[in-house]
N, C-alpha and C. Protein backbone atom coordinates (compact mmCIF):
# COMPACT_ATOMS: atom_id res chain seq x y z
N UNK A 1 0.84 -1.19 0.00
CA UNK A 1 0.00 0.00 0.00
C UNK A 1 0.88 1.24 0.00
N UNK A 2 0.49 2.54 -0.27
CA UNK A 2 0.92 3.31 -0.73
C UNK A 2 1.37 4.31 0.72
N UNK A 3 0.53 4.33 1.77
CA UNK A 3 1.10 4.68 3.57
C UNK A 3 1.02 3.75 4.43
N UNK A 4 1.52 4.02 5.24
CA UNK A 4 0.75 3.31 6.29
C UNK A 4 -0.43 4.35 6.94
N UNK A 5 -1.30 4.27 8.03
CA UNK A 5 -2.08 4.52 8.60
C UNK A 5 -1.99 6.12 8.99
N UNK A 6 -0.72 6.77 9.36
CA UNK A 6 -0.66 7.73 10.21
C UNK A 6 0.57 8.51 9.31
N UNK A 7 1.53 7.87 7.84
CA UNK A 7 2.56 8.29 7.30
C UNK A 7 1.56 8.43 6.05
N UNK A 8 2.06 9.94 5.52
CA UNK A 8 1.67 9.98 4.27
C UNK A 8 2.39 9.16 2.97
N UNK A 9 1.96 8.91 1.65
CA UNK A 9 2.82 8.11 0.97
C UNK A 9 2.03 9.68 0.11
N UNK A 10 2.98 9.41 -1.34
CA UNK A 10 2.90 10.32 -2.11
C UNK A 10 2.30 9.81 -3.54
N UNK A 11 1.73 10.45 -4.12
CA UNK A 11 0.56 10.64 -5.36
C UNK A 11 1.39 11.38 -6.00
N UNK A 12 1.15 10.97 -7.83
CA UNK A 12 1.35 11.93 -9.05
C UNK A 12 -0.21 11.79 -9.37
N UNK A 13 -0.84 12.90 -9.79
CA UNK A 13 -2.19 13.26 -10.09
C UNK A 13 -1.60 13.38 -11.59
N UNK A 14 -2.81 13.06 -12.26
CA UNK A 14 -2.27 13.34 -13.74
C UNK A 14 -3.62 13.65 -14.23
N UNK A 15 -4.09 13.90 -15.06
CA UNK A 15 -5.28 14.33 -15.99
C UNK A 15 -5.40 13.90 -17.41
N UNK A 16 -7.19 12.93 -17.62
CA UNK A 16 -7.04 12.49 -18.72
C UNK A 16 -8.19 13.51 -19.25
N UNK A 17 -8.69 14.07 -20.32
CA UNK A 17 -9.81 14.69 -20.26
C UNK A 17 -10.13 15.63 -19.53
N UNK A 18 -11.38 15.64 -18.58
CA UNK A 18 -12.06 16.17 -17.97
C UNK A 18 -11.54 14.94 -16.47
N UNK A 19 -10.99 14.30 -16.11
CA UNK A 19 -10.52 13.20 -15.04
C UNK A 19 -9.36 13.81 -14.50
N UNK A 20 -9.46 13.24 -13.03
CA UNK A 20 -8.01 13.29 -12.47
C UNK A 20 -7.62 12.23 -11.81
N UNK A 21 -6.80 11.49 -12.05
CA UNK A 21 -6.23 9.76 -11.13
C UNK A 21 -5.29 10.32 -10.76
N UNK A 22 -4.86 9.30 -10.25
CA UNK A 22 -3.36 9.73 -9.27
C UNK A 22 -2.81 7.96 -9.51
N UNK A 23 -1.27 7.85 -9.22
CA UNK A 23 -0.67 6.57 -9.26
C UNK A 23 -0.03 6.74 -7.78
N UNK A 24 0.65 5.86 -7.41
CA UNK A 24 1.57 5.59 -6.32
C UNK A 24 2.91 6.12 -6.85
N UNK A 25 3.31 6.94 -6.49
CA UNK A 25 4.67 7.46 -6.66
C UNK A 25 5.67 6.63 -7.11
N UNK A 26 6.00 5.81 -5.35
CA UNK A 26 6.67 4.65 -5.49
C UNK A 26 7.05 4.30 -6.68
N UNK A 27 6.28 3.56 -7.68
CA UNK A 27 6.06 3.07 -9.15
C UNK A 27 6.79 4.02 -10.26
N UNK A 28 6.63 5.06 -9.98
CA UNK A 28 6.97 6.29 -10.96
C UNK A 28 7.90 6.27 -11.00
N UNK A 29 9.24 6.54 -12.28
CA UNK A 29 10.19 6.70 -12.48
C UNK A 29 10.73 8.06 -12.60
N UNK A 30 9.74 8.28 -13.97
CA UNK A 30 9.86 9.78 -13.81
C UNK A 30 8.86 10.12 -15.01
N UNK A 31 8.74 11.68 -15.49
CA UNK A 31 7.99 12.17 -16.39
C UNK A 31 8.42 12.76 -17.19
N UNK A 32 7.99 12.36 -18.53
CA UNK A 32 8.85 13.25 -19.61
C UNK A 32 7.65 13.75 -20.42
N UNK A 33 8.00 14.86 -21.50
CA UNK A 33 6.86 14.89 -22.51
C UNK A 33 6.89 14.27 -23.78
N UNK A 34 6.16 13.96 -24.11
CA UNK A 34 5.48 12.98 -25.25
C UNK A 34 6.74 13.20 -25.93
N UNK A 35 7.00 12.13 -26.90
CA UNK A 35 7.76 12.02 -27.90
C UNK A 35 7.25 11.00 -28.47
N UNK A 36 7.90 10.91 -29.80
CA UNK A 36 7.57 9.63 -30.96
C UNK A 36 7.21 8.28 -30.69
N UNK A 37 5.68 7.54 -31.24
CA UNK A 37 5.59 6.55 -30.23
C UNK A 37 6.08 5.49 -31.89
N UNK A 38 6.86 4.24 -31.97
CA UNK A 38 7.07 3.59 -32.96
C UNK A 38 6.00 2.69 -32.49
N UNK A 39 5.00 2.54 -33.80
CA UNK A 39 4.17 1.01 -33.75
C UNK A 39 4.62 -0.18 -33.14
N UNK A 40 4.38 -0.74 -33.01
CA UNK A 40 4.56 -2.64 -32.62
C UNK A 40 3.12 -3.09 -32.55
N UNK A 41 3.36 -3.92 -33.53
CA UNK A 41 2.26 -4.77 -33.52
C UNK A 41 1.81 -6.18 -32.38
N UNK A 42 0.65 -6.66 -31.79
CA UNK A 42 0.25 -7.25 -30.83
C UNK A 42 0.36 -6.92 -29.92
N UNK A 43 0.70 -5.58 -29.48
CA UNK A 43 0.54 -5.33 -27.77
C UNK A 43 -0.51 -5.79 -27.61
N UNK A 44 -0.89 -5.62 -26.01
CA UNK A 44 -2.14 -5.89 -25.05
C UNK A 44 -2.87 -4.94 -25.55
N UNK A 45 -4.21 -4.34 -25.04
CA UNK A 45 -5.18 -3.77 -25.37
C UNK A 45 -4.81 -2.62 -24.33
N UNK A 46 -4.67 -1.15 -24.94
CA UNK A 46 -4.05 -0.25 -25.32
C UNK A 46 -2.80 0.37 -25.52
N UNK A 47 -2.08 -0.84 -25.49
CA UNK A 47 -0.53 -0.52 -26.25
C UNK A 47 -0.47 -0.13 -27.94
N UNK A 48 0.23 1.28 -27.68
CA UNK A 48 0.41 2.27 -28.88
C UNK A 48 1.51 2.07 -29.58
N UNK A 49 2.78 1.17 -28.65
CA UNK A 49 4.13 1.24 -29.82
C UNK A 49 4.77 1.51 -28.72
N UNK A 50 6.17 1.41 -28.99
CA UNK A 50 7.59 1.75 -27.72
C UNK A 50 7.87 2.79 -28.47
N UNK A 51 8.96 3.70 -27.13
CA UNK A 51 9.45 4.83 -26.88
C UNK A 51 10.72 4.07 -26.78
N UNK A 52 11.83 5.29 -26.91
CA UNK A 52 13.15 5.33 -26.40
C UNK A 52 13.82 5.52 -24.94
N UNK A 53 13.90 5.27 -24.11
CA UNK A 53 13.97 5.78 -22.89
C UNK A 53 15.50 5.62 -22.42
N UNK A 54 16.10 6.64 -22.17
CA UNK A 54 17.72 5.96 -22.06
C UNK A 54 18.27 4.50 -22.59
N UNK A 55 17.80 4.89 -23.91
CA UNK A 55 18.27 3.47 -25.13
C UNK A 55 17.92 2.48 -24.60
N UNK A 56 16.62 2.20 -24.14
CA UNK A 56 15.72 0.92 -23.77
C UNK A 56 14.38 1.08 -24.57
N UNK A 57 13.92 0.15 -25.51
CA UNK A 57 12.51 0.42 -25.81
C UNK A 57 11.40 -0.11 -24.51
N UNK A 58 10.61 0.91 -24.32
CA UNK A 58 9.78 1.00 -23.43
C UNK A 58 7.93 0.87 -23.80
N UNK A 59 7.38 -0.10 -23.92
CA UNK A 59 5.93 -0.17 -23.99
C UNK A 59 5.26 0.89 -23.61
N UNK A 60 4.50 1.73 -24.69
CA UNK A 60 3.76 3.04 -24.12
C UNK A 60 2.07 2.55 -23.92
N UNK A 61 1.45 2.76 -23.52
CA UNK A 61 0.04 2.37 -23.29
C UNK A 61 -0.65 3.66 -23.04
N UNK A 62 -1.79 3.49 -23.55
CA UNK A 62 -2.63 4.81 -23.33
C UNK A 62 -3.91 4.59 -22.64
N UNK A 63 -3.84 4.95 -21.54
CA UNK A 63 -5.09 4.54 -20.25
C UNK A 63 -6.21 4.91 -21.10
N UNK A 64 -6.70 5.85 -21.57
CA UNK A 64 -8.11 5.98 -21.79
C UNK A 64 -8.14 4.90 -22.57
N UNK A 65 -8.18 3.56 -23.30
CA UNK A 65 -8.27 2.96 -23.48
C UNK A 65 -9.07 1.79 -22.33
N UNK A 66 -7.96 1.71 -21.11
CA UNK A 66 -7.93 0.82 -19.94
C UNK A 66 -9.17 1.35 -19.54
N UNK A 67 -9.60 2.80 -19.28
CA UNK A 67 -10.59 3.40 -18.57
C UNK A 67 -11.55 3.75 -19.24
N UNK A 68 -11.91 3.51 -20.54
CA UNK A 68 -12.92 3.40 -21.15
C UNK A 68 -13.22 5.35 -21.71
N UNK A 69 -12.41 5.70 -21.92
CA UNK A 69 -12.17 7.04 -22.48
C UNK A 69 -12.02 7.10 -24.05
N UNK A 70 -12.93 8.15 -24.49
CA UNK A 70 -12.63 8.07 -25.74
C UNK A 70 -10.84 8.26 -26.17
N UNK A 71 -10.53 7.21 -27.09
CA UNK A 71 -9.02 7.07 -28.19
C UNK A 71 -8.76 8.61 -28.54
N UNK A 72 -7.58 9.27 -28.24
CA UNK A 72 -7.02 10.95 -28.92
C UNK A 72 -5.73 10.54 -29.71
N UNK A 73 -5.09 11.39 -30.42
CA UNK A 73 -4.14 10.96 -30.90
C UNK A 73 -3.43 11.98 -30.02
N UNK A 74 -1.96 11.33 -29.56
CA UNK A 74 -0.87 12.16 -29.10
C UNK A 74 -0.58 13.40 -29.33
N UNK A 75 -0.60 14.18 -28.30
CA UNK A 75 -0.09 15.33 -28.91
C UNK A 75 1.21 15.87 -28.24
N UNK A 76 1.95 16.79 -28.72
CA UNK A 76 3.36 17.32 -27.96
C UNK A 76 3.15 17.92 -26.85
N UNK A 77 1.81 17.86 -26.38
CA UNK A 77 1.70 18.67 -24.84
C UNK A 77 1.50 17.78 -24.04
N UNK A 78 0.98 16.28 -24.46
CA UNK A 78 1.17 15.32 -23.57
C UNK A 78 2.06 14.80 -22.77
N UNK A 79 2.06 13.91 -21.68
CA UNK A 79 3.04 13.73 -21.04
C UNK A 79 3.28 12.23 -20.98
N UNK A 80 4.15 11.80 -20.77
CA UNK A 80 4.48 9.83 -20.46
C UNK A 80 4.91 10.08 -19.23
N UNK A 81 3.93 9.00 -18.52
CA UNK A 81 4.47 8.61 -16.82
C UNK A 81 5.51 7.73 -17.07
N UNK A 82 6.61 7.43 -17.02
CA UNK A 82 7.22 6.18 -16.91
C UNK A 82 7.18 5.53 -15.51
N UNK A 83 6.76 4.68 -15.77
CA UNK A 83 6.64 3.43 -14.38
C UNK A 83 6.87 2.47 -14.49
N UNK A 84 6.91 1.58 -13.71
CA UNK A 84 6.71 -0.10 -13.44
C UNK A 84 5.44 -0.96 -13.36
N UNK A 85 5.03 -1.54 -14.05
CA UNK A 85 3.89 -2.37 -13.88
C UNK A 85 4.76 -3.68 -14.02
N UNK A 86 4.48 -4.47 -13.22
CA UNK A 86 4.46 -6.22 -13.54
C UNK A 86 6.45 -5.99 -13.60
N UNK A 87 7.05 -5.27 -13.03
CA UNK A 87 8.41 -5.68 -13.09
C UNK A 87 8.71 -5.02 -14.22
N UNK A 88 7.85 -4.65 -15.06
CA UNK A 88 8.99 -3.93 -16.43
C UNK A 88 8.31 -2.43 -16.60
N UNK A 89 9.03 -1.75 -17.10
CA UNK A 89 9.17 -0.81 -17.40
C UNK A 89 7.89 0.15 -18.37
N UNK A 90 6.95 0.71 -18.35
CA UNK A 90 5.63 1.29 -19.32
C UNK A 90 5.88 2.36 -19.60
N UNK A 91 5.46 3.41 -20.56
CA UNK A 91 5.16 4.36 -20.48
C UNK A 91 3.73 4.82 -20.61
N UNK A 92 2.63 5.85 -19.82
CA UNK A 92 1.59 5.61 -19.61
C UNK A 92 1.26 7.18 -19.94
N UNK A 93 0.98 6.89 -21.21
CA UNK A 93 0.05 8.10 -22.11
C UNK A 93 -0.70 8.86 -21.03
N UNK A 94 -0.37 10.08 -20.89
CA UNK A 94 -1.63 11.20 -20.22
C UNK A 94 -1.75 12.35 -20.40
N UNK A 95 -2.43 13.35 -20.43
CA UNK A 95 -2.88 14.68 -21.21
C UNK A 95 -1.63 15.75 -20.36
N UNK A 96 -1.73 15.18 -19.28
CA UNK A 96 -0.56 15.81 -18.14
C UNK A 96 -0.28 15.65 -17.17
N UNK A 97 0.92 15.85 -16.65
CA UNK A 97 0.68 15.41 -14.54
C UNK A 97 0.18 17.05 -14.18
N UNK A 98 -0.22 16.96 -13.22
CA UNK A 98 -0.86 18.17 -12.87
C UNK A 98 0.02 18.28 -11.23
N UNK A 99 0.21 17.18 -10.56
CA UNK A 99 0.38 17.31 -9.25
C UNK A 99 1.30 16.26 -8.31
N UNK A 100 1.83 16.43 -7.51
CA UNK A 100 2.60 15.35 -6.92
C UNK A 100 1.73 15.60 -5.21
N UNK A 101 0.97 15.02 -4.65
CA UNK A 101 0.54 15.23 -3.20
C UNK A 101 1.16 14.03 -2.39
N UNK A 102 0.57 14.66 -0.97
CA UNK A 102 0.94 13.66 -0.33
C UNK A 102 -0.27 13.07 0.70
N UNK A 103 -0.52 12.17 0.70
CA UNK A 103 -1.97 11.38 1.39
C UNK A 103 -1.75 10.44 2.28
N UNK A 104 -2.26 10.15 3.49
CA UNK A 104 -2.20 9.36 4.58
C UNK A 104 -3.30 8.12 4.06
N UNK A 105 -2.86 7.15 4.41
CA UNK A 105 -3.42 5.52 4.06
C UNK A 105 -5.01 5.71 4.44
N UNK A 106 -5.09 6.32 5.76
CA UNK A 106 -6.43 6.60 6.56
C UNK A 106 -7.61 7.15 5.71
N UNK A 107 -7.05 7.95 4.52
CA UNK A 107 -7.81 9.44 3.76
C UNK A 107 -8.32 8.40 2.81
N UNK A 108 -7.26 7.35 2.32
CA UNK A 108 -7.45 6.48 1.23
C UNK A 108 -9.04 5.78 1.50
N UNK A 109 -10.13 5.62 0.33
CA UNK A 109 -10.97 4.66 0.12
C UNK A 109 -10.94 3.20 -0.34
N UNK A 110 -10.73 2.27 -0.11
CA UNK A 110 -10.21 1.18 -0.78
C UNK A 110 -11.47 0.84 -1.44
N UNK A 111 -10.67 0.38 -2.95
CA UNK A 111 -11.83 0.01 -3.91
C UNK A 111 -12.89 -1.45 -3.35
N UNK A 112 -12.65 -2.41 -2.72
CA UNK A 112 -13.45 -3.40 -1.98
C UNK A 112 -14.06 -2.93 -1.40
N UNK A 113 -14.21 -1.67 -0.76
CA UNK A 113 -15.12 -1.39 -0.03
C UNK A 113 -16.46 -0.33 -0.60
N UNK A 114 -15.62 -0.46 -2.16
CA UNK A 114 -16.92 0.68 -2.45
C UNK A 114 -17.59 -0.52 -3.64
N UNK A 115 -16.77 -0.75 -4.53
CA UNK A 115 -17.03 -1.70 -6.03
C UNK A 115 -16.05 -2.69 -6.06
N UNK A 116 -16.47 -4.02 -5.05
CA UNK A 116 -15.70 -5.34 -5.31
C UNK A 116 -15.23 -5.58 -6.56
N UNK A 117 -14.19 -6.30 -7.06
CA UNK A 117 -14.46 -6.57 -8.05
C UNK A 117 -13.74 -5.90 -9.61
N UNK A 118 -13.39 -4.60 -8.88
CA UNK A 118 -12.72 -3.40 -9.88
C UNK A 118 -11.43 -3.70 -9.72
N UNK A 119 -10.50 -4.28 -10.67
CA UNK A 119 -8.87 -4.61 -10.65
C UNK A 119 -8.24 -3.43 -10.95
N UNK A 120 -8.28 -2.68 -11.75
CA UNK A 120 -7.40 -1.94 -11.95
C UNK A 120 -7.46 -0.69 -10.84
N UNK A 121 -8.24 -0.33 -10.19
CA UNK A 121 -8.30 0.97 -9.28
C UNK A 121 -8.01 0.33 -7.70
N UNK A 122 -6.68 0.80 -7.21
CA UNK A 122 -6.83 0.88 -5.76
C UNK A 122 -7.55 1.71 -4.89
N UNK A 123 -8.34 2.14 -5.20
CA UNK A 123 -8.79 3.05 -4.30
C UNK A 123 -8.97 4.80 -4.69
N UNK A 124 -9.79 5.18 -3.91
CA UNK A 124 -9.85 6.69 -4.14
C UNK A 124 -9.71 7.61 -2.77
N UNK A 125 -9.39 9.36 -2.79
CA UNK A 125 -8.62 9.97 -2.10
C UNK A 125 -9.09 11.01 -2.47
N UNK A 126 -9.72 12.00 -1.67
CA UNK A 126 -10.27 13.26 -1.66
C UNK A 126 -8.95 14.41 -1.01
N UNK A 127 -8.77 15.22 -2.39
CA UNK A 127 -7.93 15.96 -1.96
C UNK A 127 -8.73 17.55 -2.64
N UNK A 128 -8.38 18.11 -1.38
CA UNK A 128 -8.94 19.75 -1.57
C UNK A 128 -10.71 19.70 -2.28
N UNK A 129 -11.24 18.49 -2.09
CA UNK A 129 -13.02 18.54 -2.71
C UNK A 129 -12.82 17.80 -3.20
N UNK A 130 -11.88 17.46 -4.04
CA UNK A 130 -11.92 16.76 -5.35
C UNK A 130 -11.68 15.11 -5.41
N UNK A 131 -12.66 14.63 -5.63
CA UNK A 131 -12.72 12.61 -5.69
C UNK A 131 -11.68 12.39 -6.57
N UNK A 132 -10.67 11.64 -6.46
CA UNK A 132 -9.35 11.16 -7.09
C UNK A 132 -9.69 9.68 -7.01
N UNK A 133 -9.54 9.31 -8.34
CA UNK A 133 -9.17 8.00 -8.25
C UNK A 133 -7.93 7.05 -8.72
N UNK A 134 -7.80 6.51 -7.87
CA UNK A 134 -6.05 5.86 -7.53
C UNK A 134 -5.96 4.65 -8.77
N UNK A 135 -5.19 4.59 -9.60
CA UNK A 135 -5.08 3.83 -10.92
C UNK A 135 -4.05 2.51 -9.94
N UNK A 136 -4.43 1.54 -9.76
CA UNK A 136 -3.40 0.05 -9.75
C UNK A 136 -2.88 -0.52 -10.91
N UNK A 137 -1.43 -0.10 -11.02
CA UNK A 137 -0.32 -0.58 -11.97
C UNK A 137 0.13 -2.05 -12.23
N UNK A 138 -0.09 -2.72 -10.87
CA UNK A 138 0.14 -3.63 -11.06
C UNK A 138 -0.63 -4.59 -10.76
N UNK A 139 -2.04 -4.26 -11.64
CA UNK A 139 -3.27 -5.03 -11.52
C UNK A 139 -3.88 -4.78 -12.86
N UNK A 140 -2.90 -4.01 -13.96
CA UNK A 140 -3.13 -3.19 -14.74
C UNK A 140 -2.93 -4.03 -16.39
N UNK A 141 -2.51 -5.32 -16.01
CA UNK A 141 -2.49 -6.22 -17.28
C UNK A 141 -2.54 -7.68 -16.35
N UNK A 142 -3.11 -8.23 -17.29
CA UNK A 142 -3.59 -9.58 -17.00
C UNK A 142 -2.64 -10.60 -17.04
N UNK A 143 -2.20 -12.09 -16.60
CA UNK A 143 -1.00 -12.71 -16.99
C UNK A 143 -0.93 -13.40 -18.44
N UNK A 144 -2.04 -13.14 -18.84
CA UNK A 144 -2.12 -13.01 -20.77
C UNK A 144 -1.77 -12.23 -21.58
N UNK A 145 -2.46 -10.88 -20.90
CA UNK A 145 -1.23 -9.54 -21.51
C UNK A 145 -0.19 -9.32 -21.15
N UNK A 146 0.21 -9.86 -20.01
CA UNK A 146 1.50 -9.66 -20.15
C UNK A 146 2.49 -10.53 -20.97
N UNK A 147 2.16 -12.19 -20.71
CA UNK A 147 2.53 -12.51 -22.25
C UNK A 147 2.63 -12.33 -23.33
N UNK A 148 1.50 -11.72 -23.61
CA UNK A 148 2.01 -10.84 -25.18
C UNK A 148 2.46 -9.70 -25.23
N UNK A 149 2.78 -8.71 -24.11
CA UNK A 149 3.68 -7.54 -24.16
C UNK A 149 4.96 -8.44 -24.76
N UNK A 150 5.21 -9.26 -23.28
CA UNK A 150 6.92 -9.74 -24.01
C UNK A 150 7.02 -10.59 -24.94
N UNK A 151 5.87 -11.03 -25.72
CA UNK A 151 6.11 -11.64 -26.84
C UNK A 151 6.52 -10.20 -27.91
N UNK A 152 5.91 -9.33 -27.76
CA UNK A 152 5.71 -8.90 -28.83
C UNK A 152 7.12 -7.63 -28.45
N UNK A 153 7.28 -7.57 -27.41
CA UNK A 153 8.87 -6.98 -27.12
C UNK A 153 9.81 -7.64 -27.85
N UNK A 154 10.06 -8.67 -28.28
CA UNK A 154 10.98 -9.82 -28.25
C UNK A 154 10.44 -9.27 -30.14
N UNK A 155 9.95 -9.20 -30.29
CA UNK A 155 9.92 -8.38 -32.20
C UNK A 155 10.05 -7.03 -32.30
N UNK A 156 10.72 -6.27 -30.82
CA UNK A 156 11.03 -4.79 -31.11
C UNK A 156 12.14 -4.86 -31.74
N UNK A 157 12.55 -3.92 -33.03
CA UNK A 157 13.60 -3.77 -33.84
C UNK A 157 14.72 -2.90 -32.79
């Protein structure tokens, strides 16, 4: 989990649309802005193509896909989260980070307790009014998609 009870852990808020999620820091590598995404064919279901990332190709994925958001095409004001899901490395399409906070475990809603059943969201976190909901990275591909990420890594040029 992202605090314990009484220690804050820290949030990147990012914005898709009209939305605001937040990830677990922890996970985050860092943030860059959009650059060139190269195709690859068979990713998982919303993988766009790898990035360059300090001369590593990196799987980019674009959440509104995952979250049921209408498909945009990239633009240069966008931003890539780079993180960790499942041990490797993503980059995670978003309109922008907006925020880095910091939240106590206590503030946190855990998703079981509102909508059993929801894998990809840990939970949600009211900061300053505003309902945030917490994106789970590593609940965020299935052990099928992730097989075919690294299948289809293993045909990056």
């Amino acid at each position: 989990m992202i605090a314990t009870d009484q220690e804050p852990g820290t949030l990147i808020l990012f914005k898709l649309d009209d939305f605001v999620f937040a990830l677990d820091a922890m996970k985050v590598e860092r943030v860059v802005r959009a650059v060139e995404i190269t195709p690859l064919p068979n990713l998982p279901a919303g993988g766009r193509g790898v990035i360059r990332v300090a001369g590593e190709a990196v799987p980019a994925f674009d959440l509104r896909v995952r979250l049921g958001l209408p498909l945009r095409d990239v633009r240069s004001s966008f931003h890539f989260i780079i993180a960790r899901c499942a041990g490797r490395r993503v980059a995670l399409i978003v309109d922008f980070v907006r925020d880095v906070v910091q939240a106590a475990k206590a503030a946190i809603i855990l998703t079981e307790a509102v909508l059993p059943g929801l894998t990809t969201v840990e939970g949600w976190v009211k900061i300053n009014g505003e309902l945030i909901m917490i994106h789970d990275l590593g609940k965020s591909l299935s052990p099928d998609e992730l097989l075919a990420l690294e299948k289809a890594m293993e045909t990056e040029p």
